[in-house]
N, C-alpha and C. Protein backbone atom coordinates (compact mmCIF):
# COMPACT_ATOMS: atom_id res chain seq x y z
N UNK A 1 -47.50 14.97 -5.51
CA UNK A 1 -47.93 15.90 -6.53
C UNK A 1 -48.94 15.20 -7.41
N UNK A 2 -49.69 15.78 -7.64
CA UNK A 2 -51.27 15.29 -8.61
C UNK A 2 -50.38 15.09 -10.10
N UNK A 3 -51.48 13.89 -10.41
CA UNK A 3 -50.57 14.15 -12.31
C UNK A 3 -51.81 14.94 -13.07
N UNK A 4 -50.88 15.69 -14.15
CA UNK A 4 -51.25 16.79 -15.05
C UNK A 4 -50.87 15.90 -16.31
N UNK A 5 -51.65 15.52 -17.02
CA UNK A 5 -51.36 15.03 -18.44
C UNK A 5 -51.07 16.13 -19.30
N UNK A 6 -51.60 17.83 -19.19
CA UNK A 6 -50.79 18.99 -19.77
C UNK A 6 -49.83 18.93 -19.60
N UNK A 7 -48.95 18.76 -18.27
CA UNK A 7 -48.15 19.45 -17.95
C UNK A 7 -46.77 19.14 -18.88
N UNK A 8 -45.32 20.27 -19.15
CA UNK A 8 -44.43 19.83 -20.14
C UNK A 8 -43.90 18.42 -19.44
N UNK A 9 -43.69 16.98 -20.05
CA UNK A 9 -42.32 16.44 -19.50
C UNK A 9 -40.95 16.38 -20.04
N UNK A 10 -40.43 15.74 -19.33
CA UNK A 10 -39.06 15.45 -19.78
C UNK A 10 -38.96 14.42 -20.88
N UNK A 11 -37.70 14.05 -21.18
CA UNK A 11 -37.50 12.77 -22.10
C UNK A 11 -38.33 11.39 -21.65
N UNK A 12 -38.28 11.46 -20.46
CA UNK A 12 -38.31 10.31 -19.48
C UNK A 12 -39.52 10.29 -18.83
N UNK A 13 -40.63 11.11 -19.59
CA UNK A 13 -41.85 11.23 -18.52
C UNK A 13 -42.42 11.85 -17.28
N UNK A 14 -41.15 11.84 -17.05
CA UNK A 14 -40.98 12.82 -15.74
C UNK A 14 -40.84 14.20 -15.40
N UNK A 15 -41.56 14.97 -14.86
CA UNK A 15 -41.72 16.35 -15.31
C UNK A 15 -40.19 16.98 -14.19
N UNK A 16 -39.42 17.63 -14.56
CA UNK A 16 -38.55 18.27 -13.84
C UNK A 16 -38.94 19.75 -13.56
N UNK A 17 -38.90 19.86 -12.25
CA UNK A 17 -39.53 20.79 -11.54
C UNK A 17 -38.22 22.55 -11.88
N UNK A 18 -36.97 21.62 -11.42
CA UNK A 18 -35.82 22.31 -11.77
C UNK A 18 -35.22 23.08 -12.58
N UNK A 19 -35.61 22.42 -14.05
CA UNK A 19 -35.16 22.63 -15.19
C UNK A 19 -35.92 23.90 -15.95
N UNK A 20 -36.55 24.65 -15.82
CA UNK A 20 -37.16 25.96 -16.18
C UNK A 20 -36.16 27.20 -15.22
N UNK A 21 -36.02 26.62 -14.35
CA UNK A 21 -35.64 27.78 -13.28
C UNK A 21 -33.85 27.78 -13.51
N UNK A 22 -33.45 26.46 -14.32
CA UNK A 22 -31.75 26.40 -14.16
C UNK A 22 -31.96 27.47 -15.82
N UNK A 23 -32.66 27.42 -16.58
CA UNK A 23 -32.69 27.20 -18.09
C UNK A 23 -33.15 29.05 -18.25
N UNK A 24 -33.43 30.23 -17.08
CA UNK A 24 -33.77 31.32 -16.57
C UNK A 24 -32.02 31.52 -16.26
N UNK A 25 -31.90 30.89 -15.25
CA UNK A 25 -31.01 31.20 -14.37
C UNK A 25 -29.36 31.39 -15.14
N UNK A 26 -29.61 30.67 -16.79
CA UNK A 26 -28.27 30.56 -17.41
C UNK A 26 -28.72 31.70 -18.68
N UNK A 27 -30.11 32.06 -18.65
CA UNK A 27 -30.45 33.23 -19.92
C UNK A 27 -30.16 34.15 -18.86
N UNK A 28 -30.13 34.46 -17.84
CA UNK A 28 -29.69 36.06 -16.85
C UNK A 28 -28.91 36.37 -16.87
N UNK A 29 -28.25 35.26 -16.42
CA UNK A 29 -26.26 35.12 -16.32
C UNK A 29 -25.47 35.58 -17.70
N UNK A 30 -26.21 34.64 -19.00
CA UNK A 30 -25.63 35.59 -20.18
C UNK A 30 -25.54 36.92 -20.38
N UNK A 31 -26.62 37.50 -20.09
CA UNK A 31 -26.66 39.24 -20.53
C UNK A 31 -26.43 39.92 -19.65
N UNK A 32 -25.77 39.65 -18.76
CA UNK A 32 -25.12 40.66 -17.90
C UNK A 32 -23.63 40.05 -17.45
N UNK A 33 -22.77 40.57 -17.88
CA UNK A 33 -21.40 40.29 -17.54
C UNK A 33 -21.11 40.23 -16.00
N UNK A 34 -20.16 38.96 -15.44
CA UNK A 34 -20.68 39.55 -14.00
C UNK A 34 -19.64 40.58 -13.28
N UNK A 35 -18.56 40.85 -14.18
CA UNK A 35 -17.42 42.05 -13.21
C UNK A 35 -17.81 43.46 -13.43
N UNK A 36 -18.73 43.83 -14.61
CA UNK A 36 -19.04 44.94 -15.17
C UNK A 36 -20.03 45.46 -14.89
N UNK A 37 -20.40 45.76 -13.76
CA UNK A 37 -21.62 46.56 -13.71
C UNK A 37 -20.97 48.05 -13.36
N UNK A 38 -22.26 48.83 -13.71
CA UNK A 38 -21.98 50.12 -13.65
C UNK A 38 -22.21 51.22 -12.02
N UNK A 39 -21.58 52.26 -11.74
CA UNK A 39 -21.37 52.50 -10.77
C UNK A 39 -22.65 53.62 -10.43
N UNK A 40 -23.14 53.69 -9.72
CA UNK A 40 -24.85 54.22 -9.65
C UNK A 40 -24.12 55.92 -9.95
N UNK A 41 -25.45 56.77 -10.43
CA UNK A 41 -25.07 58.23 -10.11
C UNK A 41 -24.80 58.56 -8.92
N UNK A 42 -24.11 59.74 -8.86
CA UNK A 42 -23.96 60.01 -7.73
C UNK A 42 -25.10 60.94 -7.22
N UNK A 43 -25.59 60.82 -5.44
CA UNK A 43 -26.71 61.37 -5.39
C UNK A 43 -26.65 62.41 -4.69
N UNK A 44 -25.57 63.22 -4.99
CA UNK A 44 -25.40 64.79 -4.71
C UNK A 44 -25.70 65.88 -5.59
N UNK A 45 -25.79 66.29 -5.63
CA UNK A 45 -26.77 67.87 -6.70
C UNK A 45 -25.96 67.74 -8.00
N UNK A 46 -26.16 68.12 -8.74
CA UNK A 46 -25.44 68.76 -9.99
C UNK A 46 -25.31 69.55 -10.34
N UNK A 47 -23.81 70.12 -10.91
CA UNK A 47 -23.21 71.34 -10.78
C UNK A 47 -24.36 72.49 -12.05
N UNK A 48 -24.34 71.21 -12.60
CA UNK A 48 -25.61 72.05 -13.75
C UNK A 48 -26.84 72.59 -13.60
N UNK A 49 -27.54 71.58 -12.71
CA UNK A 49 -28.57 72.11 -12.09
C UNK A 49 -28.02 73.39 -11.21
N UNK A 50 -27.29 73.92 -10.43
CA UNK A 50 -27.58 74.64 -9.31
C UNK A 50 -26.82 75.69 -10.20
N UNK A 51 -26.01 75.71 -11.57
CA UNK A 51 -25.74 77.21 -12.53
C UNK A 51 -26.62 77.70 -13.20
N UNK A 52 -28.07 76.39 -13.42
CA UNK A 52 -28.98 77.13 -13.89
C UNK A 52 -30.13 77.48 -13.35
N UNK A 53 -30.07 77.47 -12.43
CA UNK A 53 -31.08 77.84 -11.03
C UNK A 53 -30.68 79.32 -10.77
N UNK A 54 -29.25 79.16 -10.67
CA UNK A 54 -28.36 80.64 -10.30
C UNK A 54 -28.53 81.50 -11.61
N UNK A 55 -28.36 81.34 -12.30
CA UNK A 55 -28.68 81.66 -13.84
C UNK A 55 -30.11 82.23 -14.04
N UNK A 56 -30.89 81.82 -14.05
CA UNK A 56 -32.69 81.96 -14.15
C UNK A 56 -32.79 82.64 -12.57
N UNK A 57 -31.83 82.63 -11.21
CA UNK A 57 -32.05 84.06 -10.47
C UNK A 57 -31.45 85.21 -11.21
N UNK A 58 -30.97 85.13 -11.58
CA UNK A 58 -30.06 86.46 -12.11
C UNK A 58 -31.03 86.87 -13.20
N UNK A 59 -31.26 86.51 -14.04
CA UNK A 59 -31.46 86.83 -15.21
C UNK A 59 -33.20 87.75 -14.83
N UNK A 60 -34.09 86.93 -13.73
CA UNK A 60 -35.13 87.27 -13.52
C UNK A 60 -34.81 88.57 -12.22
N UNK A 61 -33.79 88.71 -11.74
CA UNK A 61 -33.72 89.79 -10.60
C UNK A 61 -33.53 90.82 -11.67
N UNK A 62 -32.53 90.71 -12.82
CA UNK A 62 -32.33 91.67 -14.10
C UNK A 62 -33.62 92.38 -14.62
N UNK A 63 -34.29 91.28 -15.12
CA UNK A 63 -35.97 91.91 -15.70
C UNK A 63 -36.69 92.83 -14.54
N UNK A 64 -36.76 92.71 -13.15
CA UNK A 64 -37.06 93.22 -12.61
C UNK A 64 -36.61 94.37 -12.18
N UNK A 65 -35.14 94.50 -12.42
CA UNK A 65 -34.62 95.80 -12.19
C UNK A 65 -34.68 96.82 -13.28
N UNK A 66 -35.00 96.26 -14.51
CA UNK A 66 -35.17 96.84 -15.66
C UNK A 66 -36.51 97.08 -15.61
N UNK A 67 -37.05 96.73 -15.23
CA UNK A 67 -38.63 97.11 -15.48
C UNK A 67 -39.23 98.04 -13.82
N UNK A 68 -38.77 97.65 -13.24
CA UNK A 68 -39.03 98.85 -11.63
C UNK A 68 -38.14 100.18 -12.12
N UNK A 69 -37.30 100.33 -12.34
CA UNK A 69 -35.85 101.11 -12.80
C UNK A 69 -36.13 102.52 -13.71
């Protein structure tokens, strides 16, 4: 490896290649608990969506029968 007089070192002069990636690897691990994650949506329709789909048919077959009628 070329020397970088920028580059950060260690105590010791020696640049540790490691130590950024362990010093990531223990800020990740904090903010996320690891037994608790959450369980994805489920990716089947929703009952809400398809009452108001059914809902906005009805209501628009109504206007139309009221207004042909």
């Amino acid at each position: 490896m070329a020397h970088n007089p920028t580059a950060p070192q260690g105590p010791d002069g020696q640049h540790d290649p490691a130590g950024s990636t362990q010093m990531f690897r223990a800020f990740v691990d904090e903010g996320a608990p690891q037994g608790q994650r959450q369980a994805p949506a489920p990716a089947g329709p929703r009952f809400g969506l398809i009452a108001g789909i059914v809902v906005a048919v009805v209501v628009v077959a109504a206007v139309a029968w009221l207004a042909l009628g």
